[in-house]
Protein backbone atom coordinates (compact mmCIF):
# COMPACT_ATOMS: atom_id res chain seq x y z
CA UNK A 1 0.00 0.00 0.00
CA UNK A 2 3.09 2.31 1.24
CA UNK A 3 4.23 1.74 -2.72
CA UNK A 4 1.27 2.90 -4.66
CA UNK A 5 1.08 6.11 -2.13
CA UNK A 6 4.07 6.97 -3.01
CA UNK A 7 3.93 6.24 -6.87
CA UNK A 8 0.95 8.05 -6.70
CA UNK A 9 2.56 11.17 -5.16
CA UNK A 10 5.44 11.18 -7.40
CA UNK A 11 3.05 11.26 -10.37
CA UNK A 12 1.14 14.17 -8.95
CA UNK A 13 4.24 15.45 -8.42
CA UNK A 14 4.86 15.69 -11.95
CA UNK A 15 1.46 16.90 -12.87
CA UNK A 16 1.77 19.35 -10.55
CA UNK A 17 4.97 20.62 -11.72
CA UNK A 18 3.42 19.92 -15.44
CA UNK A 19 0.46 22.79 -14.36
CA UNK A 20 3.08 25.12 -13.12
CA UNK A 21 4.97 25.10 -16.87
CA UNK A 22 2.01 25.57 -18.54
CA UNK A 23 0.78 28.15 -16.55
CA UNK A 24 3.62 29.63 -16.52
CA UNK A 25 3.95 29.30 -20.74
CA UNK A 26 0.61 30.85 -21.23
CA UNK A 27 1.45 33.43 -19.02
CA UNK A 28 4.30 34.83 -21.49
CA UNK A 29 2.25 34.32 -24.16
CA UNK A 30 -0.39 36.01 -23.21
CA UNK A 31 2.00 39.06 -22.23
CA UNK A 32 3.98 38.74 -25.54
CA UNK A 33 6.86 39.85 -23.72
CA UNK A 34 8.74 36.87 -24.19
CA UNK A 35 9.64 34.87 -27.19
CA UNK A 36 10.06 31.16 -27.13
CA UNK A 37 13.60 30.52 -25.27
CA UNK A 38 16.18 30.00 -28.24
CA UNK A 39 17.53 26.31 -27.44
CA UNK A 40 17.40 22.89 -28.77
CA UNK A 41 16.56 19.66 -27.67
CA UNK A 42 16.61 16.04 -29.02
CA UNK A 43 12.46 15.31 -29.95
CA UNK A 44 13.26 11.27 -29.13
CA UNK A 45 14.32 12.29 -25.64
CA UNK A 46 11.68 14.45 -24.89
CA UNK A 47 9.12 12.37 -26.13
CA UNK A 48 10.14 9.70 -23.85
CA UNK A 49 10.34 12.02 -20.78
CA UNK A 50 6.71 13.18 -22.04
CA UNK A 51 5.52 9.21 -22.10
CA UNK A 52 6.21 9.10 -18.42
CA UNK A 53 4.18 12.50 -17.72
CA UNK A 54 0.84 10.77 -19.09
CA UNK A 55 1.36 7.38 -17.65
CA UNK A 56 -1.15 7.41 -15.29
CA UNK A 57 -4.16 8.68 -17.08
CA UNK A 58 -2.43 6.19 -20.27
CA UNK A 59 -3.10 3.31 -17.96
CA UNK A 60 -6.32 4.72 -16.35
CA UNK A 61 -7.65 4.28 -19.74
CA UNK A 62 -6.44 1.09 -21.15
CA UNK A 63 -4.25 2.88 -24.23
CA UNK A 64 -1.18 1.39 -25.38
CA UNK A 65 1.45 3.74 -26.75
CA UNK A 66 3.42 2.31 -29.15
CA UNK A 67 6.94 4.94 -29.78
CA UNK A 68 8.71 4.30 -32.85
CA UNK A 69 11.86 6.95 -32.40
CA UNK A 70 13.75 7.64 -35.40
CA UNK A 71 17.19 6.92 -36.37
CA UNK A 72 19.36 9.86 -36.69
CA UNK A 73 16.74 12.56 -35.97
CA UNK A 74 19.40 15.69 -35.09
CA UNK A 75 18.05 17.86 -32.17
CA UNK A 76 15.85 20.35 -33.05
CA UNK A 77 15.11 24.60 -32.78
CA UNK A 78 13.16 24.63 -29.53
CA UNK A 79 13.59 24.58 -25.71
CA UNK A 80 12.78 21.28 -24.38
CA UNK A 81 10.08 22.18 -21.93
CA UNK A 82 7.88 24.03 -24.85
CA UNK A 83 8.27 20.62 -26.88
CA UNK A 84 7.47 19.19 -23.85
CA UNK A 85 3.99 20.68 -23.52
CA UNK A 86 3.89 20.01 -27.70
CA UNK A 87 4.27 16.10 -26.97
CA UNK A 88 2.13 16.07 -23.94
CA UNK A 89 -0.81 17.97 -25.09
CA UNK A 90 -1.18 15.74 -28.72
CA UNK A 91 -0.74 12.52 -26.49
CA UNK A 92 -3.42 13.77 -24.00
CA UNK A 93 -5.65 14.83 -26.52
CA UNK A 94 -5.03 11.13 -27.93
CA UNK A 95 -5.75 8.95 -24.94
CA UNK A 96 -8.92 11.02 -24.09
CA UNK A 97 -10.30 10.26 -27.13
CA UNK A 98 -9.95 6.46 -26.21
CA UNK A 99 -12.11 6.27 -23.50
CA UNK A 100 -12.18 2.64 -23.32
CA UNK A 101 -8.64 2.16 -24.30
CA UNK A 102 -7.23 2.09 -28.18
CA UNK A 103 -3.34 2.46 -29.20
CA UNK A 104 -1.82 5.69 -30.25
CA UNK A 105 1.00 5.35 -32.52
CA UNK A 106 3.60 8.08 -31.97
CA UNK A 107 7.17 8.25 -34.60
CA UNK A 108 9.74 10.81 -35.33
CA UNK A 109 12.02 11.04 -38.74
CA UNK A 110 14.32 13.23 -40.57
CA UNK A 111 12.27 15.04 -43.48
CA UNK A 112 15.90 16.08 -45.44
CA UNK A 113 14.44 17.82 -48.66
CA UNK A 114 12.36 19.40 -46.13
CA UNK A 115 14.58 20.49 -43.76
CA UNK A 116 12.24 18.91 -40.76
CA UNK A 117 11.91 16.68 -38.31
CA UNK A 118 8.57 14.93 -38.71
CA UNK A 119 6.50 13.97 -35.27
CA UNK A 120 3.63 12.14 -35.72
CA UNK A 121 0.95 10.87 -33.67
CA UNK A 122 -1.98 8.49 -34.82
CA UNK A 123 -4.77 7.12 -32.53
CA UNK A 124 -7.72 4.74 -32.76
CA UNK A 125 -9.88 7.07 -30.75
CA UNK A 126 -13.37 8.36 -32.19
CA UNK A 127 -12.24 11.00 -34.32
CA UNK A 128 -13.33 14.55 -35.06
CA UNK A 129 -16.46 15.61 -37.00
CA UNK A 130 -15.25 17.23 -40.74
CA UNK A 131 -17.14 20.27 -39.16
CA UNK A 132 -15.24 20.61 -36.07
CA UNK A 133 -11.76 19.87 -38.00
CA UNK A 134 -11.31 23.65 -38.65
CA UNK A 135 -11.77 25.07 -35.74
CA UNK A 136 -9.18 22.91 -33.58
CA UNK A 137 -7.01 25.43 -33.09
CA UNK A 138 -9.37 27.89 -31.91
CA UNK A 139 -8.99 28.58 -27.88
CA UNK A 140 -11.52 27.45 -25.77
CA UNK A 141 -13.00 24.93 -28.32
CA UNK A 142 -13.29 21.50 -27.41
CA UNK A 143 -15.12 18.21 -28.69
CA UNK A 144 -14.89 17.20 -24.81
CA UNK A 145 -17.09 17.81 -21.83
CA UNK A 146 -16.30 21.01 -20.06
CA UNK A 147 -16.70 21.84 -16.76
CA UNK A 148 -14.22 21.30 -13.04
CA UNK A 149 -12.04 18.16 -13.80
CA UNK A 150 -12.96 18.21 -17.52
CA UNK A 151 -11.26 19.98 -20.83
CA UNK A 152 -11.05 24.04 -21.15
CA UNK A 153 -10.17 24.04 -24.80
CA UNK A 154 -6.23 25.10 -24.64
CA UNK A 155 -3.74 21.80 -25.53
CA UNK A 156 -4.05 22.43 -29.34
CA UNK A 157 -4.41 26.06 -29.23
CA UNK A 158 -1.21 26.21 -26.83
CA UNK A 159 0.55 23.53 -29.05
CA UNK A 160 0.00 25.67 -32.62
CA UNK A 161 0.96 29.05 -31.30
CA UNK A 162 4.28 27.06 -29.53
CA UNK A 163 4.67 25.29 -33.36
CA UNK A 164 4.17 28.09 -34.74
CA UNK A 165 6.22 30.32 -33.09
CA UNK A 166 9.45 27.75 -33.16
CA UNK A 167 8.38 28.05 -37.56
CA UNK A 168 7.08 24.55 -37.48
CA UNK A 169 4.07 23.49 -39.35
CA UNK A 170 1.03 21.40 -37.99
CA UNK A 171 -1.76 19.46 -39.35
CA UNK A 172 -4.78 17.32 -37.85
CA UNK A 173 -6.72 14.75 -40.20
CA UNK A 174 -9.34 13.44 -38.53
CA UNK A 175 -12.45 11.10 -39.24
CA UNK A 176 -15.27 9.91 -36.76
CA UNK A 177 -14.71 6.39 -35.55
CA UNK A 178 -11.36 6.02 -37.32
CA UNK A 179 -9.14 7.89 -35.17
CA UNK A 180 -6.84 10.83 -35.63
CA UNK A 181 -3.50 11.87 -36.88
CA UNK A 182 -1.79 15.08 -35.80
CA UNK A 183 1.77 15.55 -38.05
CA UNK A 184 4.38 18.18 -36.72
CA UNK A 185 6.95 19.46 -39.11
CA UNK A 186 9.48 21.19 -36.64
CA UNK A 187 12.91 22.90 -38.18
């Protein structure tokens, strides 16, 4: 009992300190004051440090993540703890829209023509009406319940402007009961 207290602590812990980032992210946004830190971080490492951040509600929920990392993806233009929140959001976004569980498929590769690093993330969730598709990126607009406990409508809002900002490039295809795919193109 002692050991699931305590593994339950350390992941509030992290969710906690998870809050406190974002907050604090949307915080300079909002004030414009601040650009995106200049830095660069490897996308395979974060997204394996992001895995662990939605563990819990991964299990909760009966997903399996499957990571398929790249071979020679270089590091990319953008501080690790705003590709971070990237990773975190898309996979949270994915494993609440498997309610009673589902697999998300998340890879990286080197795009050379392109310049990029692609990120990828494809789920067997329920998919997104071809009416809501355009408005994803919209703040405040969610498929999900609302409400204490429930979705305000930020992740992919938060996630484009932090893509956007590092001159990355996003896209969401989407179709009910089929799942989504959300691609990142980051320099």
């Amino acid at each position: 009992e002692f050991k699931g207290i305590m593994q339950s602590l350390e992941v509030m812990h992290r969710r906690v300190n998870y809050c406190f980032e974002t907050t604090q992210r949307l915080l300079e946004l909002n004030k414009q004051t601040n650009g995106l830190d200049l830095g660069y971080c490897s996308p395979n490492k974060v997204i394996r440090s992001a895995l662990g951040v939605v563990r819990h509600e991964q299990e909760i929920l009966g997903t399996r993540i499957v990571f398929r990392a790249g071979a020679g993806v270089p590091d990319i233009a953008m501080d690790p703890t705003d590709f971070n929140q990237i990773v975190v959001n898309i996979l949270t976004n994915a494993i609440q829209s498997m309610p009673h569980g589902g697999q998300i498929t998340l890879r990286t590769g080197l795009l050379k023509k392109e310049g990029a690093v692609l990120i990828e993330c494809r789920d067997t969730g329920i998919g997104i009406a071809k009416e809501a598709l355009p408005h994803v990126f919209e703040p405040f607009f969610t498929t999900k319940q609302r409400g204490v406990d429930k979705n305000a409508g930020l992740g992919l809002s938060i996630v484009h402007s932090l893509v956007k900002a590092a001159l990355g490039r996003i896209e969401v295809k989407s179709n009910p009961r089929s799942g989504t795919s959300v691609k990142v193109w980051m320099p």
